[in-house]
C-alpha atoms as a PDB file:
ATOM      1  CA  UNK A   1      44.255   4.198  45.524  1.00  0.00           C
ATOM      2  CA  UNK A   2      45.076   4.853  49.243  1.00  0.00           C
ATOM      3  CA  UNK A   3      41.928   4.334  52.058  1.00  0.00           C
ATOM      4  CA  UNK A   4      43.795   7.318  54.096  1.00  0.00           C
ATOM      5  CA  UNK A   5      41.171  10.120  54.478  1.00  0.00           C
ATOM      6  CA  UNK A   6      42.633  12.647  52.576  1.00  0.00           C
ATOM      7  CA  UNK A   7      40.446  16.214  54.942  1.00  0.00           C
ATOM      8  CA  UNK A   8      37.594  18.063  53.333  1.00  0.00           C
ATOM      9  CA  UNK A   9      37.204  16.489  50.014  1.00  0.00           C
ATOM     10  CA  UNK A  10      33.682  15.591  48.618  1.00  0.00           C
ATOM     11  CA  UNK A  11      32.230  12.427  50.195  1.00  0.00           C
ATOM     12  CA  UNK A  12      31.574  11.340  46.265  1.00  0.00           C
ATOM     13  CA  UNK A  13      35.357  11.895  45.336  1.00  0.00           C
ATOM     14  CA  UNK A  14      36.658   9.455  42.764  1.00  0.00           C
ATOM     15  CA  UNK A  15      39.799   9.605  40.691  1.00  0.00           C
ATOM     16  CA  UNK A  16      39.872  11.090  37.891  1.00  0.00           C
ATOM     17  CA  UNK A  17      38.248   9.367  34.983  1.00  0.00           C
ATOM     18  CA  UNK A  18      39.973   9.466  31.535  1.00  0.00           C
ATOM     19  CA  UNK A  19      37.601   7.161  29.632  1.00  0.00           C
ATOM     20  CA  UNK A  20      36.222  10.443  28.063  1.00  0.00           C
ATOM     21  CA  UNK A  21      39.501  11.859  27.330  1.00  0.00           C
ATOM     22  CA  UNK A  22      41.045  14.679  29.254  1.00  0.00           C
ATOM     23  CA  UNK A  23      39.349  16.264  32.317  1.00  0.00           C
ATOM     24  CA  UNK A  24      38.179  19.654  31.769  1.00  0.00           C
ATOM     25  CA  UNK A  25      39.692  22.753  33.145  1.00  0.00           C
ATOM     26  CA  UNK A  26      37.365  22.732  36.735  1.00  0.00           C
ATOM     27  CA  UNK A  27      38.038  19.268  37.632  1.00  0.00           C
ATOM     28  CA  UNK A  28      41.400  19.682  37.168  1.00  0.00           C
ATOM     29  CA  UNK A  29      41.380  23.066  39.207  1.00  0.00           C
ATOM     30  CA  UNK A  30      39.408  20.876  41.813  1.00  0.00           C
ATOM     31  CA  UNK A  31      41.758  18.574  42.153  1.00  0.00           C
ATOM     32  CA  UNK A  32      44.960  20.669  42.356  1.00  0.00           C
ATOM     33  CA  UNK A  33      42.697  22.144  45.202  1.00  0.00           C
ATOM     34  CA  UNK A  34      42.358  19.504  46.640  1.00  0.00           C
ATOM     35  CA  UNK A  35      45.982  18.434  46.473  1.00  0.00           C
ATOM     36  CA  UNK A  36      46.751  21.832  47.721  1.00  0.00           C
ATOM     37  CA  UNK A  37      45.440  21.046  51.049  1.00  0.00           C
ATOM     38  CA  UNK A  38      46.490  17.738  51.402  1.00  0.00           C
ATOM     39  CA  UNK A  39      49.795  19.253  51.114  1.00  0.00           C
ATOM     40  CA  UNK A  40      49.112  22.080  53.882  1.00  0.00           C
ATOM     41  CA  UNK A  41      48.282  19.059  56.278  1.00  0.00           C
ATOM     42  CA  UNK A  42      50.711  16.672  55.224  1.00  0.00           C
ATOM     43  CA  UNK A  43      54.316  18.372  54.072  1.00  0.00           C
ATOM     44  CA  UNK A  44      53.714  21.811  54.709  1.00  0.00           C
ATOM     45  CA  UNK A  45      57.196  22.592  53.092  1.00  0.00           C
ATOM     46  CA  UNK A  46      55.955  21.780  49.605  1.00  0.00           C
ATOM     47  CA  UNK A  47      53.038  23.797  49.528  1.00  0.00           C
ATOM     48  CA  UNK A  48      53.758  26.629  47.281  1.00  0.00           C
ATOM     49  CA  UNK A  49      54.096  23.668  44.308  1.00  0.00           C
ATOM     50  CA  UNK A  50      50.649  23.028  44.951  1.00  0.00           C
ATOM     51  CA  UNK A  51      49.880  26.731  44.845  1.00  0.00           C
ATOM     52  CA  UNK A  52      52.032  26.823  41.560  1.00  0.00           C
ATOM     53  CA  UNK A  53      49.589  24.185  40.121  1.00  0.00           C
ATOM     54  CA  UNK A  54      46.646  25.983  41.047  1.00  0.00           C
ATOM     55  CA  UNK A  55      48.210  29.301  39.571  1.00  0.00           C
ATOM     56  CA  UNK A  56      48.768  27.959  35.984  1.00  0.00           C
ATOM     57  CA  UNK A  57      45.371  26.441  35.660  1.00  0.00           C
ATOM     58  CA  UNK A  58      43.662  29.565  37.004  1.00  0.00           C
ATOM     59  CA  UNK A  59      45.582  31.249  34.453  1.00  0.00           C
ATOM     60  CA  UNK A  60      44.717  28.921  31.935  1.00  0.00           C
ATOM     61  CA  UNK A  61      41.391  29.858  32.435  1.00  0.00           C
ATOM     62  CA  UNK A  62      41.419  33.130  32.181  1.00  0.00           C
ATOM     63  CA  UNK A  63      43.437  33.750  28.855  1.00  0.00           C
ATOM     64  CA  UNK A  64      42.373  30.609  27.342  1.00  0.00           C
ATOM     65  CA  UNK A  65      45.767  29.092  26.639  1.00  0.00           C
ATOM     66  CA  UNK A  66      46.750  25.560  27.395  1.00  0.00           C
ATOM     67  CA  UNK A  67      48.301  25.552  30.823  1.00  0.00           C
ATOM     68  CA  UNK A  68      52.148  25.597  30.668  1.00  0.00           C
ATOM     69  CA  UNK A  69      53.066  22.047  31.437  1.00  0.00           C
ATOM     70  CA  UNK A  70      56.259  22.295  32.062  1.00  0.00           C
ATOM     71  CA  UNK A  71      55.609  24.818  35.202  1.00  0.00           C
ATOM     72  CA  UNK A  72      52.913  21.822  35.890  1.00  0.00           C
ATOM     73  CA  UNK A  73      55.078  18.672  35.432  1.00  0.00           C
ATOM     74  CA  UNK A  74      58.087  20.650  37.584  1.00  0.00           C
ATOM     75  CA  UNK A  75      55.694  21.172  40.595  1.00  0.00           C
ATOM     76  CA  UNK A  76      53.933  17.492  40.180  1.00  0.00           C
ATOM     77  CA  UNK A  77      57.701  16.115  40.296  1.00  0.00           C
ATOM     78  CA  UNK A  78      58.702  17.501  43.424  1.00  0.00           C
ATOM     79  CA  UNK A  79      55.456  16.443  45.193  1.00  0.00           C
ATOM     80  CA  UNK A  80      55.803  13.236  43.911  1.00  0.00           C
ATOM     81  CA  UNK A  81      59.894  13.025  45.048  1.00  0.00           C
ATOM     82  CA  UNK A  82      58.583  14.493  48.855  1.00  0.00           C
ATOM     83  CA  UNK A  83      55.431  12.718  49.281  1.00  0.00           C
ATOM     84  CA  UNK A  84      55.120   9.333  50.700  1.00  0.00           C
ATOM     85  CA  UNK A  85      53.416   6.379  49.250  1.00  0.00           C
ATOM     86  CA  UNK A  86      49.967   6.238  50.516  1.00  0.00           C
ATOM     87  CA  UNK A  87      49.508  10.154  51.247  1.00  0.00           C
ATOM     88  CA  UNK A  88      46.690  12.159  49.868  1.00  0.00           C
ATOM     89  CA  UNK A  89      49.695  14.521  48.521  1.00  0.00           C
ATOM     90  CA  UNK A  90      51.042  11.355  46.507  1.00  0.00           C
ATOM     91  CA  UNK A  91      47.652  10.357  45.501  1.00  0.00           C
ATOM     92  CA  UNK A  92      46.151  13.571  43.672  1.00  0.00           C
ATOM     93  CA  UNK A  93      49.648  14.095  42.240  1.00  0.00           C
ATOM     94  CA  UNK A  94      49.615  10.916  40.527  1.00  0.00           C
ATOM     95  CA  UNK A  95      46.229  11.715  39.204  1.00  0.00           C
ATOM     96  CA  UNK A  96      46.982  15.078  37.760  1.00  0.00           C
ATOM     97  CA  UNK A  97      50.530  13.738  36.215  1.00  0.00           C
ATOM     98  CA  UNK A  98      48.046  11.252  34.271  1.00  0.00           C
ATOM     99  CA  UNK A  99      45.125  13.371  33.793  1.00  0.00           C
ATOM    100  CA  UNK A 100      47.718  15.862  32.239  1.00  0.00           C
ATOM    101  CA  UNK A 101      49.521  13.131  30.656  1.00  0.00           C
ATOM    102  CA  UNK A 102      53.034  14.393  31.924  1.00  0.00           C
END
């Protein structure tokens, strides 16, 4: 994990943790926050797949469903093609790729 400050996230941020299986649905929504605004600040041009993200989990959570991965993983992919190594973009896309396990 990268020592850049990645803005306004919690002072007691840590990666997400997957010893207890998957994250639930507000961590995860937390995090695509998160990555959201890293990608306002950092590549500006790639922010509607963090909005995209954020859209299928909220949606998630309101009908119940599983979130549709595929919208997910397609999003997560081009972040992770745009962003540069050591970015908080890169980071939070790597952890909801595994968190998701996509």
């Amino acid at each position: 994990m990268s020592t850049y400050n990645f803005g306004n996230r919690p002072a007691d941020f840590a990666p997400i943790d997957l010893r207890n299986g998957t994250p639930d649905l507000d961590t995860l929504m937390t995090v695509a926050g998160w990555l959201t605004d890293a990608l306002r600040a950092e590549y500006p041009g790639l922010v509607a797949c963090g909005e995209s993200v954020q859209r299928e989990l909220a949606l998630s959570a309101e009908d119940g469903l599983p979130p549709n991965r595929g919208r997910i993983r397609t999003a997560l992919e081009t972040v992770a093609i745009g962003a540069g190594a050591g970015t908080g973009s890169l980071t939070f896309t790597q952890q909801l790729l595994h968190a998701l396990g996509l």
